[in-house]
C-alpha atoms as a PDB file:
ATOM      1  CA  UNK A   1     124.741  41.531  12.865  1.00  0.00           C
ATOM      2  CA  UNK A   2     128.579  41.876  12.116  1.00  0.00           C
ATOM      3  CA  UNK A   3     131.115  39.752  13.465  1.00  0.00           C
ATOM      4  CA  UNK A   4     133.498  42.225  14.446  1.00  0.00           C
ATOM      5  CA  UNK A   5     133.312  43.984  17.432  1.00  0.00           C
ATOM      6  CA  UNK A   6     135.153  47.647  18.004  1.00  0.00           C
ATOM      7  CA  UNK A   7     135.414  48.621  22.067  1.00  0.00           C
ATOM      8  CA  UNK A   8     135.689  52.390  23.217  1.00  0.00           C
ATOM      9  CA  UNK A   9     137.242  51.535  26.509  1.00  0.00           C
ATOM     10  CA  UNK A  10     141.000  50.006  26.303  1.00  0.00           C
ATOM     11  CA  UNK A  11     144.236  50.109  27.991  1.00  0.00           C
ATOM     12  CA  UNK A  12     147.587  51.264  25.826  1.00  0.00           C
ATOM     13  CA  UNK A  13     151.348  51.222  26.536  1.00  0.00           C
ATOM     14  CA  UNK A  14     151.382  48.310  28.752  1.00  0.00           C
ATOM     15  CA  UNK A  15     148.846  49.540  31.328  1.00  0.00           C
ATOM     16  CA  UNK A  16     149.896  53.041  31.561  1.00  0.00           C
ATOM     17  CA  UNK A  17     147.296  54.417  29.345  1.00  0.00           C
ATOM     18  CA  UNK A  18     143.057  53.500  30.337  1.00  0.00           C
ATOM     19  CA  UNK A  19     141.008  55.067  27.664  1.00  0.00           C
ATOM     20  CA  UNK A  20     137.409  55.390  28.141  1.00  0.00           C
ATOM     21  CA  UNK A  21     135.417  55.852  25.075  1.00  0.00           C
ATOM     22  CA  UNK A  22     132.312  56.312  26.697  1.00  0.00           C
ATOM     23  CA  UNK A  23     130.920  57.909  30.124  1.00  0.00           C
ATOM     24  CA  UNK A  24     132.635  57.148  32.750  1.00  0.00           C
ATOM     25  CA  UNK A  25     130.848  56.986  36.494  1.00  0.00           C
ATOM     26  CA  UNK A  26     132.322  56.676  39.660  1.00  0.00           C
ATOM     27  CA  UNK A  27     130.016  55.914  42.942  1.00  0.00           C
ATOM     28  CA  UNK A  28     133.107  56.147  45.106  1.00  0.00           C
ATOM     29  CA  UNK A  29     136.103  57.892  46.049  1.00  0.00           C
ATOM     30  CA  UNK A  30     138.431  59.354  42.924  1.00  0.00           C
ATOM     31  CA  UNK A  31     141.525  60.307  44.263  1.00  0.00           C
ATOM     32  CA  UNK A  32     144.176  62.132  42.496  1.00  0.00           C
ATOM     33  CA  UNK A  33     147.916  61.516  44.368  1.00  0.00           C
ATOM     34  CA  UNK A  34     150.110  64.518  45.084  1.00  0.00           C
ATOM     35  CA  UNK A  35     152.115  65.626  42.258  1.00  0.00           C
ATOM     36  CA  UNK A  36     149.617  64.220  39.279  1.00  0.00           C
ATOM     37  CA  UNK A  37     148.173  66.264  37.037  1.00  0.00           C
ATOM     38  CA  UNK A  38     144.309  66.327  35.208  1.00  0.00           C
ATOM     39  CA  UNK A  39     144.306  67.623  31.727  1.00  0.00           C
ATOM     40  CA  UNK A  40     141.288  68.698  30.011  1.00  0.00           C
ATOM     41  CA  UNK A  41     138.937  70.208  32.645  1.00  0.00           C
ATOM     42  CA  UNK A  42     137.371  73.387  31.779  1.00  0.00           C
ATOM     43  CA  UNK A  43     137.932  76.070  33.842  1.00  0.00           C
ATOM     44  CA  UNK A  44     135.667  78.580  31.839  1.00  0.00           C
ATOM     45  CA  UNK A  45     133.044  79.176  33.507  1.00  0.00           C
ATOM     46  CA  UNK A  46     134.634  78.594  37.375  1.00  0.00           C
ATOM     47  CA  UNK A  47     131.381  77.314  39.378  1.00  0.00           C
ATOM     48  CA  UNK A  48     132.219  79.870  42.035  1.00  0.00           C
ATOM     49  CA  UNK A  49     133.088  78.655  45.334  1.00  0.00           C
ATOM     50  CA  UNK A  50     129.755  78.780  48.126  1.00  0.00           C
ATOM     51  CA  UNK A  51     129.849  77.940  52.127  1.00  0.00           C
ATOM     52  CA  UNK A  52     128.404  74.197  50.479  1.00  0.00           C
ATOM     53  CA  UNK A  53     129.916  73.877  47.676  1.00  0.00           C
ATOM     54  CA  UNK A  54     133.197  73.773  46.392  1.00  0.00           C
ATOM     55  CA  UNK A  55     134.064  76.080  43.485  1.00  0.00           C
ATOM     56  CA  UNK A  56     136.616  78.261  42.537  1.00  0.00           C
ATOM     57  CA  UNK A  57     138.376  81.091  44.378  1.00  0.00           C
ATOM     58  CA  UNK A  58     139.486  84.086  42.995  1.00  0.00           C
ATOM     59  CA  UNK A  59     142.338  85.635  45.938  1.00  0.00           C
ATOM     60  CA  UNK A  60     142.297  89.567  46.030  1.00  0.00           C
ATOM     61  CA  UNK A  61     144.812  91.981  46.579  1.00  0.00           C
ATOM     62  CA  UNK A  62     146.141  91.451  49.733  1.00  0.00           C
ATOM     63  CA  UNK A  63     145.428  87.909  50.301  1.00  0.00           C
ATOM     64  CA  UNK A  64     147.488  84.429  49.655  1.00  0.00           C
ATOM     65  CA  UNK A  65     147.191  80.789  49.595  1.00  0.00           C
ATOM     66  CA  UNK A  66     150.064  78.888  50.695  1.00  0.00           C
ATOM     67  CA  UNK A  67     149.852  75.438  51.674  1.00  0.00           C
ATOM     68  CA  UNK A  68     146.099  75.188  51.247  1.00  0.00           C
ATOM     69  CA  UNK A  69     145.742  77.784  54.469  1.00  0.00           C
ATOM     70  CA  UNK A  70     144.193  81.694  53.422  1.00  0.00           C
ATOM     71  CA  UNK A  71     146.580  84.318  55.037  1.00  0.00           C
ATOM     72  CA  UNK A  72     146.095  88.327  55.022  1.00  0.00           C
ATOM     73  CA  UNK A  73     149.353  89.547  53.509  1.00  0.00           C
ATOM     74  CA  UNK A  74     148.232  92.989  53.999  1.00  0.00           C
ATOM     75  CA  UNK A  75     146.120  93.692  57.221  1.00  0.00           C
ATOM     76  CA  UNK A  76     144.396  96.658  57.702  1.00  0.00           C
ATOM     77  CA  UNK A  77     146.264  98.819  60.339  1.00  0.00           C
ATOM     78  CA  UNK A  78     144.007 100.057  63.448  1.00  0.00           C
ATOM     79  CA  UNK A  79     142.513 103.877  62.865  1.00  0.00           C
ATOM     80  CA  UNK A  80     143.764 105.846  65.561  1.00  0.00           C
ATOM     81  CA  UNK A  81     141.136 105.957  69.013  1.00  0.00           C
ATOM     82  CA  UNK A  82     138.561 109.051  67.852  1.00  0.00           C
ATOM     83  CA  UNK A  83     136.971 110.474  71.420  1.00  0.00           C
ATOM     84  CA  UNK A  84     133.575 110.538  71.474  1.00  0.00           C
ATOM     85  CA  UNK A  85     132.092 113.667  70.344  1.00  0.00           C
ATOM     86  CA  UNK A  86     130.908 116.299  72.440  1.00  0.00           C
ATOM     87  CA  UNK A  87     129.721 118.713  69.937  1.00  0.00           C
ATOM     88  CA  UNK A  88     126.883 120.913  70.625  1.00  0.00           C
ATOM     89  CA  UNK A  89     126.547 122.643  67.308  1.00  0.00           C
ATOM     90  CA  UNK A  90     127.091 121.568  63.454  1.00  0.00           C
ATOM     91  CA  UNK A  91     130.239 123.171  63.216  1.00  0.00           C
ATOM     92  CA  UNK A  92     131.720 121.186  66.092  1.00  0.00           C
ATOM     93  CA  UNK A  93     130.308 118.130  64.487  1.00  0.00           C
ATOM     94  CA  UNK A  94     131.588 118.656  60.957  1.00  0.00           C
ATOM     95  CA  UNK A  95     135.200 119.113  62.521  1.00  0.00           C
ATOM     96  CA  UNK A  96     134.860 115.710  64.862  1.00  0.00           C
ATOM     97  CA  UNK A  97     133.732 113.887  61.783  1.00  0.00           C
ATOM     98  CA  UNK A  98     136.830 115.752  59.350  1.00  0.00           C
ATOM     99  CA  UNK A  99     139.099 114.343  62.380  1.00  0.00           C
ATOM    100  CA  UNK A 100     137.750 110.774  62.419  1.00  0.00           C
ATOM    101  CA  UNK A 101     137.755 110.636  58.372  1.00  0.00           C
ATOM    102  CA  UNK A 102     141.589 111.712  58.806  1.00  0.00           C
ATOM    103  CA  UNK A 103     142.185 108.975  61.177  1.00  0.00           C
ATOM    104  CA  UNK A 104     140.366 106.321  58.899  1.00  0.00           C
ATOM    105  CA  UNK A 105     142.304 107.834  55.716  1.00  0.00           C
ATOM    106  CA  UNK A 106     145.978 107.812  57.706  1.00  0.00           C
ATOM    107  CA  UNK A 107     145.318 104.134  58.813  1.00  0.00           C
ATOM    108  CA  UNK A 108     144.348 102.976  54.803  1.00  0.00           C
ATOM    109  CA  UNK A 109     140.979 102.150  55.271  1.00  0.00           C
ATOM    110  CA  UNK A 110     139.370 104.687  53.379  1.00  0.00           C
ATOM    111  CA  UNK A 111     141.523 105.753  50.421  1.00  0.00           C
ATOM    112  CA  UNK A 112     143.090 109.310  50.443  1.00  0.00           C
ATOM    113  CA  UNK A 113     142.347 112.016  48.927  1.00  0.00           C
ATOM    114  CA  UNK A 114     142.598 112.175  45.231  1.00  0.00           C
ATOM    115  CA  UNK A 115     145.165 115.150  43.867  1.00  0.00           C
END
């Protein structure tokens, strides 16, 4: 048995520094104060965010997180009312359906026409 004894777990530059050689476990609460940083974490893969567990979040086009709070930047804009078809042939039906598709394409939900 040697006489000397190395530790893995120390504290450097008067206090400021706690390294932990080892594994460290905590049963509790870690809390991180506003303003500090964590270094080291792996973000490759992001666990991806579910309704019970927390993950990452990728925000789309059109979406932004200020503050913690998810806010639409760019909400969809109402189609135009479409009446309620009264055709009695296909014809009449093909031109209430070109009418509504307008409506949907003017108000940005579905994408325009390419060309």
């Amino acid at each position: 048995m040697s006489d000397t004894y190395q530790t893995r777990n120390y504290t450097a530059h008067g206090g400021r520094e706690t390294v932990i050689g080892g594994e460290l476990i905590i049963r509790g609460t870690l809390s991180v104060e506003e303003g500090a940083t964590v270094s080291g974490l792996s973000a490759n893969p992001l666990t991806a965010a579910t309704a019970s567990k927390l993950g990452g979040v990728k925000v789309g086009n059109g979406l932004s997180i200020a503050g913690g709070v998810l806010s639409v930047t760019n909400p969809l804009t109402p189609a135009a009312n479409q009446a309620a078809s009264e055709a009695t042939d296909v014809e009449g039906l093909l031109a209430d359906f070109n009418t509504l598709l307008a409506a949907l394409k003017a108000a940005g939900i579905v994408a325009a026409d390419a060309g």
